[in-house]
PDB file of N, CA and C in Angstrom:
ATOM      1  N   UNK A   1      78.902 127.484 131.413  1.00  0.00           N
ATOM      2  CA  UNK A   1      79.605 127.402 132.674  1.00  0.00           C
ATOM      3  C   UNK A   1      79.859 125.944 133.016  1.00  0.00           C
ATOM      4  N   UNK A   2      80.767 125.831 133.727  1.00  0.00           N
ATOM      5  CA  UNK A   2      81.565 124.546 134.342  1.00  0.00           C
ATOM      6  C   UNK A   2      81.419 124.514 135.591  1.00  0.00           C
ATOM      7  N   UNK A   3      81.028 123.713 136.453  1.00  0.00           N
ATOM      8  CA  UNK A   3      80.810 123.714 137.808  1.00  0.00           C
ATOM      9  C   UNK A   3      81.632 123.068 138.515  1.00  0.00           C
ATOM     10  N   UNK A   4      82.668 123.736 139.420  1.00  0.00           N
ATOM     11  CA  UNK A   4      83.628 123.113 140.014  1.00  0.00           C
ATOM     12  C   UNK A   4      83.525 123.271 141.146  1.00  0.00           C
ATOM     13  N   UNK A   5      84.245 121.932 141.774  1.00  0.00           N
ATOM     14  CA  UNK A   5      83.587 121.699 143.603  1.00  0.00           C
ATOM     15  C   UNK A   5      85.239 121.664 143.852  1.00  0.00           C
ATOM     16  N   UNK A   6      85.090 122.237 145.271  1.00  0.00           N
ATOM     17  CA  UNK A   6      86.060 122.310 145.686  1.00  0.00           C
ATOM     18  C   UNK A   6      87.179 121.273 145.715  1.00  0.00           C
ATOM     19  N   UNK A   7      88.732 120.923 146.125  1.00  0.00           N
ATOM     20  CA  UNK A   7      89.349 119.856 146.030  1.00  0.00           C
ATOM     21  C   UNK A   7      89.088 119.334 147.303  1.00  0.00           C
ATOM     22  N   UNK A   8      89.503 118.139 147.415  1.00  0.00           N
ATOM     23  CA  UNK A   8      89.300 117.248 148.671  1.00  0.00           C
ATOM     24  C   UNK A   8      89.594 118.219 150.117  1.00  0.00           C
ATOM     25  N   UNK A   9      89.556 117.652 150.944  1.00  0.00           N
ATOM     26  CA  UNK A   9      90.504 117.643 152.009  1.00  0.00           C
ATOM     27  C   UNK A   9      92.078 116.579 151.782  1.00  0.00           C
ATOM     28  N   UNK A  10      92.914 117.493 152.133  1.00  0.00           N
ATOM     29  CA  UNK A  10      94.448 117.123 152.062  1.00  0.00           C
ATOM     30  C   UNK A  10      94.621 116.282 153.368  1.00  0.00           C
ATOM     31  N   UNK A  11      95.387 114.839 153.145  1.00  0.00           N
ATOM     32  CA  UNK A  11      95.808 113.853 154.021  1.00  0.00           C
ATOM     33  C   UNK A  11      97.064 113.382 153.306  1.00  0.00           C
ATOM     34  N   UNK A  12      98.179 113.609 154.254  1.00  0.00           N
ATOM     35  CA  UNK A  12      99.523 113.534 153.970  1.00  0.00           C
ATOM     36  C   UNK A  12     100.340 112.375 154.722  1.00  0.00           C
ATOM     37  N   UNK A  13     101.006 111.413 154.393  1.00  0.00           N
ATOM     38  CA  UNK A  13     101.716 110.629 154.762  1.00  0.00           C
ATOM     39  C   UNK A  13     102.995 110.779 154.477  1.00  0.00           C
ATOM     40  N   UNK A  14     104.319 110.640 154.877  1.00  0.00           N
ATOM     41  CA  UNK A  14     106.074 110.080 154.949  1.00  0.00           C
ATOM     42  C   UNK A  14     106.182 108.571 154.889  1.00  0.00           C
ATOM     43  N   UNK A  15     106.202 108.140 153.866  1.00  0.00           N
ATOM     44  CA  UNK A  15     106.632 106.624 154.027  1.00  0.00           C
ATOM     45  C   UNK A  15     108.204 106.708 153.033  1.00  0.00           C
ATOM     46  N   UNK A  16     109.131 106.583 153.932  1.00  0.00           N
ATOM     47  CA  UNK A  16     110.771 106.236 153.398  1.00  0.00           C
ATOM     48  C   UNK A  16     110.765 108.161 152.227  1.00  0.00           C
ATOM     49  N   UNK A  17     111.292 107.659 151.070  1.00  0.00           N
ATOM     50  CA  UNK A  17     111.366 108.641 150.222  1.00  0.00           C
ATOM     51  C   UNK A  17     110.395 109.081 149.291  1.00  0.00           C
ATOM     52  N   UNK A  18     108.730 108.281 150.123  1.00  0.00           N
ATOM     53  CA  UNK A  18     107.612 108.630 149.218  1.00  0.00           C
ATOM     54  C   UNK A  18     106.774 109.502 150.066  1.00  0.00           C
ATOM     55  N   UNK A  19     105.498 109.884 149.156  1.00  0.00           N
ATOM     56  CA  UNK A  19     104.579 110.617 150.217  1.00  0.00           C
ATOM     57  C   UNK A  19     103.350 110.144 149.233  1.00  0.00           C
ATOM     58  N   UNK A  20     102.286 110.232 150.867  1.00  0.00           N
ATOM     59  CA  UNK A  20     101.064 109.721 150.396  1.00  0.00           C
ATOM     60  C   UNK A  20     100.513 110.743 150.361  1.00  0.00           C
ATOM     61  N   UNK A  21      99.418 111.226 149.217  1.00  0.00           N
ATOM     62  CA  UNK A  21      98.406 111.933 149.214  1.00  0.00           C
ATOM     63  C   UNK A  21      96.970 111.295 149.164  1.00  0.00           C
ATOM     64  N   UNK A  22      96.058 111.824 150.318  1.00  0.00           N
ATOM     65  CA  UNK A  22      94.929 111.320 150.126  1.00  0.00           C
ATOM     66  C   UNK A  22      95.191 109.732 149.902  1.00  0.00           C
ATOM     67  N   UNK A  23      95.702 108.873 149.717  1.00  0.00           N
ATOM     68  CA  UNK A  23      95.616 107.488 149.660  1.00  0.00           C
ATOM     69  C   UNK A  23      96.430 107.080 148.463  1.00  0.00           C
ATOM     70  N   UNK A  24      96.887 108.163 147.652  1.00  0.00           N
ATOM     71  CA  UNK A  24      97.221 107.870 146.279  1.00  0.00           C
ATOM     72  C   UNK A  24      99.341 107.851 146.165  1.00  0.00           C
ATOM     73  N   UNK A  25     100.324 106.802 146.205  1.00  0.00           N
ATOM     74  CA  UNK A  25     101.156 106.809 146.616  1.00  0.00           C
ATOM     75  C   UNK A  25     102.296 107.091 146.069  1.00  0.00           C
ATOM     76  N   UNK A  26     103.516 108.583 146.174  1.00  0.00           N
ATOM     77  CA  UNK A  26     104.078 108.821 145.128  1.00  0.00           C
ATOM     78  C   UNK A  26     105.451 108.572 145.992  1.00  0.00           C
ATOM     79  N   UNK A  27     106.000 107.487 144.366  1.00  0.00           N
ATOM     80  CA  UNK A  27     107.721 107.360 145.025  1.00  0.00           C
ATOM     81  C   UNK A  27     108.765 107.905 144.545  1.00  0.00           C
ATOM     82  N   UNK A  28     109.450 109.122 145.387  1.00  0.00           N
ATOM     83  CA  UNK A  28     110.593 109.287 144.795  1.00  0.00           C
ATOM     84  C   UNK A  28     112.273 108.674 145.298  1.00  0.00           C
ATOM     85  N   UNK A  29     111.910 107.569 145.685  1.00  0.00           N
ATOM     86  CA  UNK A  29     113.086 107.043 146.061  1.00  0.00           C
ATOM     87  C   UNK A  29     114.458 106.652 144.860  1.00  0.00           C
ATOM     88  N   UNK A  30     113.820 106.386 143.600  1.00  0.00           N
ATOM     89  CA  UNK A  30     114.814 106.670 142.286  1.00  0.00           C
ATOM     90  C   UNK A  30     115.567 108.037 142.503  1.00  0.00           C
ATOM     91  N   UNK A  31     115.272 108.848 143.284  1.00  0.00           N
ATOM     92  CA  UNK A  31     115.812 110.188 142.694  1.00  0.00           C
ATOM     93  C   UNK A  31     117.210 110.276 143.700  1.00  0.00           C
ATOM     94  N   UNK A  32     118.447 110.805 142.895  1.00  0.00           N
ATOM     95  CA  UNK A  32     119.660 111.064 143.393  1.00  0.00           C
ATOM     96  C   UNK A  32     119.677 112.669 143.496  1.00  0.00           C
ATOM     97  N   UNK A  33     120.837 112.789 144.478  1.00  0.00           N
ATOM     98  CA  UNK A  33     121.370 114.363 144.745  1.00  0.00           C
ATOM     99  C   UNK A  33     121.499 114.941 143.247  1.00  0.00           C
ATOM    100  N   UNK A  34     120.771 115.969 143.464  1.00  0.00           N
ATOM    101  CA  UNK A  34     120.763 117.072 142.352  1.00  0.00           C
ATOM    102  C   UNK A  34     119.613 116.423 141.021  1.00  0.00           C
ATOM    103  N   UNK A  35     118.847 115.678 142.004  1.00  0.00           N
ATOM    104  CA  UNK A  35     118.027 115.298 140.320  1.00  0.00           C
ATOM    105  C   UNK A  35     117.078 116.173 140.587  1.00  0.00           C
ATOM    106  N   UNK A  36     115.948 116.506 139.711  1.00  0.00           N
ATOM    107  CA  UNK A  36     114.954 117.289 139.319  1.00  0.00           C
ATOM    108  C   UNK A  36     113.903 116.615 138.563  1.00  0.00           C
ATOM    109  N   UNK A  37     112.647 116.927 139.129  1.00  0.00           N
ATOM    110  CA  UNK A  37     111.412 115.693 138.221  1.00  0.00           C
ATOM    111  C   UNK A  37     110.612 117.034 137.903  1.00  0.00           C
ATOM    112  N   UNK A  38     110.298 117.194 136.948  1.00  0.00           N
ATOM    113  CA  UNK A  38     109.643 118.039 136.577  1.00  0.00           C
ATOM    114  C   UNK A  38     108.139 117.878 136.516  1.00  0.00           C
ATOM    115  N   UNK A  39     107.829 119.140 136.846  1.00  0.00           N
ATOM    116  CA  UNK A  39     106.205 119.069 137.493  1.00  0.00           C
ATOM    117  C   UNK A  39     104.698 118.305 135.890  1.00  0.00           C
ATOM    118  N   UNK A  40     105.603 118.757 135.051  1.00  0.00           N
ATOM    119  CA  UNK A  40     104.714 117.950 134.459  1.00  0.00           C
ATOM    120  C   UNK A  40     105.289 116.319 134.073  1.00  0.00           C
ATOM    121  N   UNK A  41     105.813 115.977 134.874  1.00  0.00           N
ATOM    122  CA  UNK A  41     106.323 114.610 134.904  1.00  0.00           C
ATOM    123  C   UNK A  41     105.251 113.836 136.310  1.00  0.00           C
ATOM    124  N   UNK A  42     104.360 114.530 136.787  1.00  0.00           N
ATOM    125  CA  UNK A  42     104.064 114.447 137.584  1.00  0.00           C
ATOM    126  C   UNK A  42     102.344 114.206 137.438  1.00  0.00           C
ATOM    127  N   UNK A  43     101.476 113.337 137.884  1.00  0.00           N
ATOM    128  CA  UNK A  43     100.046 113.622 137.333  1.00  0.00           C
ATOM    129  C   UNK A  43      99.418 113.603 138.870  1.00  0.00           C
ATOM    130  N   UNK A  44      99.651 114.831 139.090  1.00  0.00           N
ATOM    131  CA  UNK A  44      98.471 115.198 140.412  1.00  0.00           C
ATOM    132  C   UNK A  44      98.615 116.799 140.663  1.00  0.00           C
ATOM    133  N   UNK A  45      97.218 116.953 140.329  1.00  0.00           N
ATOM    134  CA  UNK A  45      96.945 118.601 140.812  1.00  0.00           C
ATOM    135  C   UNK A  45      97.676 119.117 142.068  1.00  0.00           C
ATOM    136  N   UNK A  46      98.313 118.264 142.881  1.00  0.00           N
ATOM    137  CA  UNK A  46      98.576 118.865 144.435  1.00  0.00           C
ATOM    138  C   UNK A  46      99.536 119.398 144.247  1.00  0.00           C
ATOM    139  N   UNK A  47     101.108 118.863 142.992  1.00  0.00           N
ATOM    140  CA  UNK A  47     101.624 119.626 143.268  1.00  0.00           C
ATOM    141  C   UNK A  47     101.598 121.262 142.196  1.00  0.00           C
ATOM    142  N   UNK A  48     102.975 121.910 142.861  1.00  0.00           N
ATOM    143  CA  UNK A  48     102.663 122.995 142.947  1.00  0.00           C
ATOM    144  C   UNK A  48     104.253 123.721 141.933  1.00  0.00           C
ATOM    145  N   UNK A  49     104.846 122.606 142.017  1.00  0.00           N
ATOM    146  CA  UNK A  49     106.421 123.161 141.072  1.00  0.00           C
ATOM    147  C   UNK A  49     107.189 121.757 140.860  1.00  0.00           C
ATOM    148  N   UNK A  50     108.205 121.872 140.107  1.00  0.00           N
ATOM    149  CA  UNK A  50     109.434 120.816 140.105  1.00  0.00           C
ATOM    150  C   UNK A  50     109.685 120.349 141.668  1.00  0.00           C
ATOM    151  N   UNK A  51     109.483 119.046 141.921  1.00  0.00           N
ATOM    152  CA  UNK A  51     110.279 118.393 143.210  1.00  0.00           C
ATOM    153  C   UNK A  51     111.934 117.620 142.695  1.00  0.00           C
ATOM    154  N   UNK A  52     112.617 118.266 143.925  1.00  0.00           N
ATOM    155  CA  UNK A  52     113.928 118.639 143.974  1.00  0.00           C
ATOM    156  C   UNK A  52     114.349 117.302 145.110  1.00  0.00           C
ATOM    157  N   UNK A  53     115.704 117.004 144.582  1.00  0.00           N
ATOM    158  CA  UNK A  53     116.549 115.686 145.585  1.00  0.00           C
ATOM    159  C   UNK A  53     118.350 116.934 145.787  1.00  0.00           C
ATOM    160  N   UNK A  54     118.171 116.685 146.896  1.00  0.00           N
ATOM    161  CA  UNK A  54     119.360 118.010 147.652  1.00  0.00           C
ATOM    162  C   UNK A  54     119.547 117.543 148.875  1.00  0.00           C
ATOM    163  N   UNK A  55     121.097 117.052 149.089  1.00  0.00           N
ATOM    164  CA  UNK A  55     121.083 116.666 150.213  1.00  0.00           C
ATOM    165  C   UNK A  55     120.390 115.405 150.252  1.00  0.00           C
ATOM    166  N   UNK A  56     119.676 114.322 149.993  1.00  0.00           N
ATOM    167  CA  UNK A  56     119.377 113.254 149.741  1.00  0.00           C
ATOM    168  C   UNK A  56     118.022 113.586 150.394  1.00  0.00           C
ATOM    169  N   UNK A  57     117.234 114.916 150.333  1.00  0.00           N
ATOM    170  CA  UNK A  57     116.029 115.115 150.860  1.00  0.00           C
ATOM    171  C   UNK A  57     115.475 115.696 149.554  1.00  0.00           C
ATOM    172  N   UNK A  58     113.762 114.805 149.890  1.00  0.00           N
ATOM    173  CA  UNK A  58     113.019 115.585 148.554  1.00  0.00           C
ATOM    174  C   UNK A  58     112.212 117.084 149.570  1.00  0.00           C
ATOM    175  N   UNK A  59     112.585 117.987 147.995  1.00  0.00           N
ATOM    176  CA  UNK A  59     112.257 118.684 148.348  1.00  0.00           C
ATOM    177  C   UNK A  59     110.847 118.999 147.481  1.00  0.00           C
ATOM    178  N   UNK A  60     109.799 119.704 147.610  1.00  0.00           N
ATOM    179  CA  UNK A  60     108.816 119.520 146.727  1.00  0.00           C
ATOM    180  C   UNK A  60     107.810 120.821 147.527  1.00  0.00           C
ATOM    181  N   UNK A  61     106.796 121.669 146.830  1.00  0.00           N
ATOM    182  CA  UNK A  61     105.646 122.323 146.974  1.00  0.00           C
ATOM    183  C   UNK A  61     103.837 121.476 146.913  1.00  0.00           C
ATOM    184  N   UNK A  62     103.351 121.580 147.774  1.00  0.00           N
ATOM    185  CA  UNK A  62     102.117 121.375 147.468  1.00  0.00           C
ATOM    186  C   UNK A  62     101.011 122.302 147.888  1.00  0.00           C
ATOM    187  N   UNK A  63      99.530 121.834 146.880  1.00  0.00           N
ATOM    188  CA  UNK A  63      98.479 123.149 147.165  1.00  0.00           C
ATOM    189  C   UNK A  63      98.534 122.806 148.272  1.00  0.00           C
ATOM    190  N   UNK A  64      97.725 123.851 149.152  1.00  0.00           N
ATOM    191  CA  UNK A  64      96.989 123.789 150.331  1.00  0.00           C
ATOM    192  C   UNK A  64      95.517 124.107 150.524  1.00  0.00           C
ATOM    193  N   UNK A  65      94.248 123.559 149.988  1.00  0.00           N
ATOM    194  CA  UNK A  65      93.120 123.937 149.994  1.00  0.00           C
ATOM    195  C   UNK A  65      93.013 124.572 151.287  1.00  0.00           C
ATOM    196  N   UNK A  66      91.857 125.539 150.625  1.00  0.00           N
ATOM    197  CA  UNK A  66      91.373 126.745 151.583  1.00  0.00           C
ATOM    198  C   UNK A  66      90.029 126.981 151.737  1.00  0.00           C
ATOM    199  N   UNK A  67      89.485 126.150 152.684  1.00  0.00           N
ATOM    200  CA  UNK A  67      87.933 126.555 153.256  1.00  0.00           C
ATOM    201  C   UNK A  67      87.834 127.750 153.555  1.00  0.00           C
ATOM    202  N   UNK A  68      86.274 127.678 153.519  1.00  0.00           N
ATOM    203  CA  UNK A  68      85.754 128.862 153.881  1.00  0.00           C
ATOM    204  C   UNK A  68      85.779 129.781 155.268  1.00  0.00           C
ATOM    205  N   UNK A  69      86.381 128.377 156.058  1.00  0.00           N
ATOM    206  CA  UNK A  69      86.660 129.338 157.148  1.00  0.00           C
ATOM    207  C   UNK A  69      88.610 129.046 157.731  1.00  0.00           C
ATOM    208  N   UNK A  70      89.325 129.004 156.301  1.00  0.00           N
ATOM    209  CA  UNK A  70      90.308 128.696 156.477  1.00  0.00           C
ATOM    210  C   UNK A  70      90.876 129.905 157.538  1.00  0.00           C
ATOM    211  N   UNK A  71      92.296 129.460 158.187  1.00  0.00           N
ATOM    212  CA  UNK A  71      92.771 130.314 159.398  1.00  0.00           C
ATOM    213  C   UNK A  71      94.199 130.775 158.640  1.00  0.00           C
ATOM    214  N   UNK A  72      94.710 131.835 159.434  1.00  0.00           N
ATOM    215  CA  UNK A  72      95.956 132.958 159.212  1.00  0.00           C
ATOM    216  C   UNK A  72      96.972 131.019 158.109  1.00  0.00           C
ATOM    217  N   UNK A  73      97.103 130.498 159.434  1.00  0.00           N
ATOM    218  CA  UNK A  73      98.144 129.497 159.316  1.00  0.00           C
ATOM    219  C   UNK A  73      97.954 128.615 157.974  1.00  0.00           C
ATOM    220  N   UNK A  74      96.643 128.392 157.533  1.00  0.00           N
ATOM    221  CA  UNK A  74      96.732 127.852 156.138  1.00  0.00           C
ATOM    222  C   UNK A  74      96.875 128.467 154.843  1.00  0.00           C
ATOM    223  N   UNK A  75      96.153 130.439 155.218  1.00  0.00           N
ATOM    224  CA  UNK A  75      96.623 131.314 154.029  1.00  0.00           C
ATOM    225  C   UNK A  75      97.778 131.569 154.450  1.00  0.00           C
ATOM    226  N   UNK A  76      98.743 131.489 154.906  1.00  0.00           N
ATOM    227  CA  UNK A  76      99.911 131.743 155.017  1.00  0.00           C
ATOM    228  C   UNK A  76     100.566 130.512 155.707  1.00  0.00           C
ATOM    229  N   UNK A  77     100.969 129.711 154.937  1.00  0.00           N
ATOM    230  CA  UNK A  77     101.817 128.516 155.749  1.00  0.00           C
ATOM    231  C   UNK A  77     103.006 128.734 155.705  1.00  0.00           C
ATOM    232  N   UNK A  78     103.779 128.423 157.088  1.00  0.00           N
ATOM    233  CA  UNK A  78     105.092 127.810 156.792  1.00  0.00           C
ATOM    234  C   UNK A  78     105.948 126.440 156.555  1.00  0.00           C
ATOM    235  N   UNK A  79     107.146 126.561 156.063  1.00  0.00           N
ATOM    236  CA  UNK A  79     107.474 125.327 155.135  1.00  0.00           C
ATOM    237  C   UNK A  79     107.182 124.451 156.204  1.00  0.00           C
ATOM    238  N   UNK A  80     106.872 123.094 155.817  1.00  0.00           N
ATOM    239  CA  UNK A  80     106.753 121.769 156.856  1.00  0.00           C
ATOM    240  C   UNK A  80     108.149 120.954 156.493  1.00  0.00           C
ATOM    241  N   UNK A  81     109.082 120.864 157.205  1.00  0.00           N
ATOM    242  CA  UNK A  81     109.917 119.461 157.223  1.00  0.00           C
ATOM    243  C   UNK A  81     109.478 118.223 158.332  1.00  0.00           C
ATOM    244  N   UNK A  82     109.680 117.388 157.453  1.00  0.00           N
ATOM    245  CA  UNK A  82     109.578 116.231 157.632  1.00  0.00           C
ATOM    246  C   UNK A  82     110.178 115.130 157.890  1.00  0.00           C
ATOM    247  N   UNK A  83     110.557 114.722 158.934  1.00  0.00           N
ATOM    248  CA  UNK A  83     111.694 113.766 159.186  1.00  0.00           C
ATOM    249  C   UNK A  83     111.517 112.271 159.169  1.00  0.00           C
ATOM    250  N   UNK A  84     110.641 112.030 160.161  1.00  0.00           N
ATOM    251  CA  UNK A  84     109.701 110.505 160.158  1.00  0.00           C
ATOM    252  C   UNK A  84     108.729 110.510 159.500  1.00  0.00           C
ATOM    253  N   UNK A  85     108.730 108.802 159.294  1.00  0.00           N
ATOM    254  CA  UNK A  85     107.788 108.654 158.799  1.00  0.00           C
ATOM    255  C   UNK A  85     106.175 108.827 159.481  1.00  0.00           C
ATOM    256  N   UNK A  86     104.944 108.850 158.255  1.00  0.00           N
ATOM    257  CA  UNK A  86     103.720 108.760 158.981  1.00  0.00           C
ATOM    258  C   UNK A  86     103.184 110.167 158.683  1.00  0.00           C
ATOM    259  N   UNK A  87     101.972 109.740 159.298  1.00  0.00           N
ATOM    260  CA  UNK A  87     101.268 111.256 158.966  1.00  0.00           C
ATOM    261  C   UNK A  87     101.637 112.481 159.119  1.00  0.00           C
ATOM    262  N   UNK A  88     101.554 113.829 158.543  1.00  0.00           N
ATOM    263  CA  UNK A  88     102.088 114.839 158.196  1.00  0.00           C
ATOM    264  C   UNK A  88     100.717 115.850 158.708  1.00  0.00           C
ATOM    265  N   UNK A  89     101.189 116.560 159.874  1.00  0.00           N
ATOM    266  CA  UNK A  89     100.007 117.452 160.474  1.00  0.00           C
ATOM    267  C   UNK A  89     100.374 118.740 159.290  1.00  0.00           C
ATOM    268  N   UNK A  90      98.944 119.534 159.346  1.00  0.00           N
ATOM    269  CA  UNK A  90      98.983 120.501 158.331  1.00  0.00           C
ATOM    270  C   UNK A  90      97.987 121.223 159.116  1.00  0.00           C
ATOM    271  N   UNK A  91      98.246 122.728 158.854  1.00  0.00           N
ATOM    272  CA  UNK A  91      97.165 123.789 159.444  1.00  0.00           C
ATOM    273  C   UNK A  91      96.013 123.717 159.651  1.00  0.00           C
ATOM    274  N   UNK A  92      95.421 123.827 160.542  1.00  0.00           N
ATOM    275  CA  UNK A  92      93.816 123.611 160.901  1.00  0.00           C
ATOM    276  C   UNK A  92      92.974 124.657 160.596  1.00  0.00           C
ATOM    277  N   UNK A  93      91.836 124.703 159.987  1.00  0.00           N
ATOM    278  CA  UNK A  93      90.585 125.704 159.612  1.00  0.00           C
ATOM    279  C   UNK A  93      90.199 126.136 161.089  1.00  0.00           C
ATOM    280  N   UNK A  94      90.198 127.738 160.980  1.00  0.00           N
ATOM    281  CA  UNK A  94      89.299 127.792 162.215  1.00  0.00           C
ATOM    282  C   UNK A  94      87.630 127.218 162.398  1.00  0.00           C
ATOM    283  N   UNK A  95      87.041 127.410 163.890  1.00  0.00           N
ATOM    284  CA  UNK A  95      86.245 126.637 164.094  1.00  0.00           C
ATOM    285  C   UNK A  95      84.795 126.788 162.934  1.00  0.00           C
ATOM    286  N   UNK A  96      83.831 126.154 162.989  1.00  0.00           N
ATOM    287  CA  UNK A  96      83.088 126.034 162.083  1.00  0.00           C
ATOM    288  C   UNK A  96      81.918 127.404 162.263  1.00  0.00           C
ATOM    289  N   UNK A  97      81.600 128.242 161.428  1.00  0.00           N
ATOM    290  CA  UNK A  97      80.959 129.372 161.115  1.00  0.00           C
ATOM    291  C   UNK A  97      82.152 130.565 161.811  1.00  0.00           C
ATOM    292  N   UNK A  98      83.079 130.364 161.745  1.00  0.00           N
ATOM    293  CA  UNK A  98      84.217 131.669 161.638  1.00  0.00           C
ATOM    294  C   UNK A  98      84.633 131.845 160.580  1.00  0.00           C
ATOM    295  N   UNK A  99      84.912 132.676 160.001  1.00  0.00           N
ATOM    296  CA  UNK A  99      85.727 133.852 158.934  1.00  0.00           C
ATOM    297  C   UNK A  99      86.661 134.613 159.347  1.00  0.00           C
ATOM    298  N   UNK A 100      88.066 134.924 158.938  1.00  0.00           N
ATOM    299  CA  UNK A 100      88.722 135.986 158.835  1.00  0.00           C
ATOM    300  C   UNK A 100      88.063 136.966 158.272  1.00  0.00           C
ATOM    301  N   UNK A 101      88.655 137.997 158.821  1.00  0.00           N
ATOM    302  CA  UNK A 101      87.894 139.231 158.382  1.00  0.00           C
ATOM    303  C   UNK A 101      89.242 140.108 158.496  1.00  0.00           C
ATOM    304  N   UNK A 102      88.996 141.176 157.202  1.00  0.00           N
ATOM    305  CA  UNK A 102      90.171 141.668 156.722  1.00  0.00           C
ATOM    306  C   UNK A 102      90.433 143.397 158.082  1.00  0.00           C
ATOM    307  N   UNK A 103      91.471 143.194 158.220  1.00  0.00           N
ATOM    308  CA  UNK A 103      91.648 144.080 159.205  1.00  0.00           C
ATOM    309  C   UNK A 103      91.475 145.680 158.652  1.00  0.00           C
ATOM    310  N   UNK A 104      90.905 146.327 159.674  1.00  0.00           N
ATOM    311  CA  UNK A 104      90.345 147.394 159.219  1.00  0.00           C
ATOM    312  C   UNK A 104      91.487 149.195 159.998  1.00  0.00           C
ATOM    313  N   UNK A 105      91.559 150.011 159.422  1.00  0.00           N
ATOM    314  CA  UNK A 105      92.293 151.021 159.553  1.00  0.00           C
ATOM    315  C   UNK A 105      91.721 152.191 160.025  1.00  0.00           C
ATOM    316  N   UNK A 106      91.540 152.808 161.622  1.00  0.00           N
ATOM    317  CA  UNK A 106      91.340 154.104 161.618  1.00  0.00           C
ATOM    318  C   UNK A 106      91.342 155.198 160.871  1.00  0.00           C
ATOM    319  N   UNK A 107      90.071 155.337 160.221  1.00  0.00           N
ATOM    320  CA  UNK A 107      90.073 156.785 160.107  1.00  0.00           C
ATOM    321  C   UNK A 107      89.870 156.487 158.466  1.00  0.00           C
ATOM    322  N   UNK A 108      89.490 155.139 158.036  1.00  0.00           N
ATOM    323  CA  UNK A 108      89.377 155.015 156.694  1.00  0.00           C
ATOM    324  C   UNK A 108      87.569 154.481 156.660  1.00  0.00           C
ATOM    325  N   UNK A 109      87.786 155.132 155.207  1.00  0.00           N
ATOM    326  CA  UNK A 109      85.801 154.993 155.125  1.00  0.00           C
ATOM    327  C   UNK A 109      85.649 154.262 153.970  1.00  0.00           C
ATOM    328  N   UNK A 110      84.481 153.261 154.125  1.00  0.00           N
ATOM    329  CA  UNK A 110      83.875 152.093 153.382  1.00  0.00           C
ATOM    330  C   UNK A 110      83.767 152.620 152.132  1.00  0.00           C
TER     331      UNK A 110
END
């Protein structure tokens, strides 16, 4: 067995046509309308597919780690755009010793 610890906590920055992860700084300001960087052109687990230049906006997927007491809004996110620069708010974990708990159906047995 291999013992794996969870990934960081996610900290997101907008600086011009780059984005910061966690501290680590990726630029796609080379990229023109209709270019395509392919995800293994890419060396960071965060992302999640090919990031896309459309409209002179990058477009791009990233993970979203999921605590243990992650909330509706981080297992299910919606897309974030981003206009300015600077930090990038992202879904909040509910409070500390809460759990979702899977919704349950009248009249059905354990």
């Amino acid at each position: 067995m291999n013992g794996q610890g969870f990934p960081p906590p996610l900290a997101l920055e907008k600086r011009g046509n780059g984005l910061v992860i966690n501290g680590e700084v990726f630029d796609f300001s080379p990229m023109r309308d209709g270019d395509v960087l392919p995800l293994a052109a890419v060396s960071s687990y965060w992302f999640m597919n090919d990031i896309f230049c459309s409209a002179g906006e990058i477009e791009l997927t990233l993970m979203l780690p999921l605590p243990t007491n992650y909330s509706q809004e981080q297992a299910f996110p919606d897309p974030v755009i981003v206009i300015e620069d600077g930090p990038i708010p992202l879904p909040q974990p509910l409070p500390e010793g809460e759990v979702l708990t899977a919704p349950t159906v009248e009249g059905s047995q354990a």
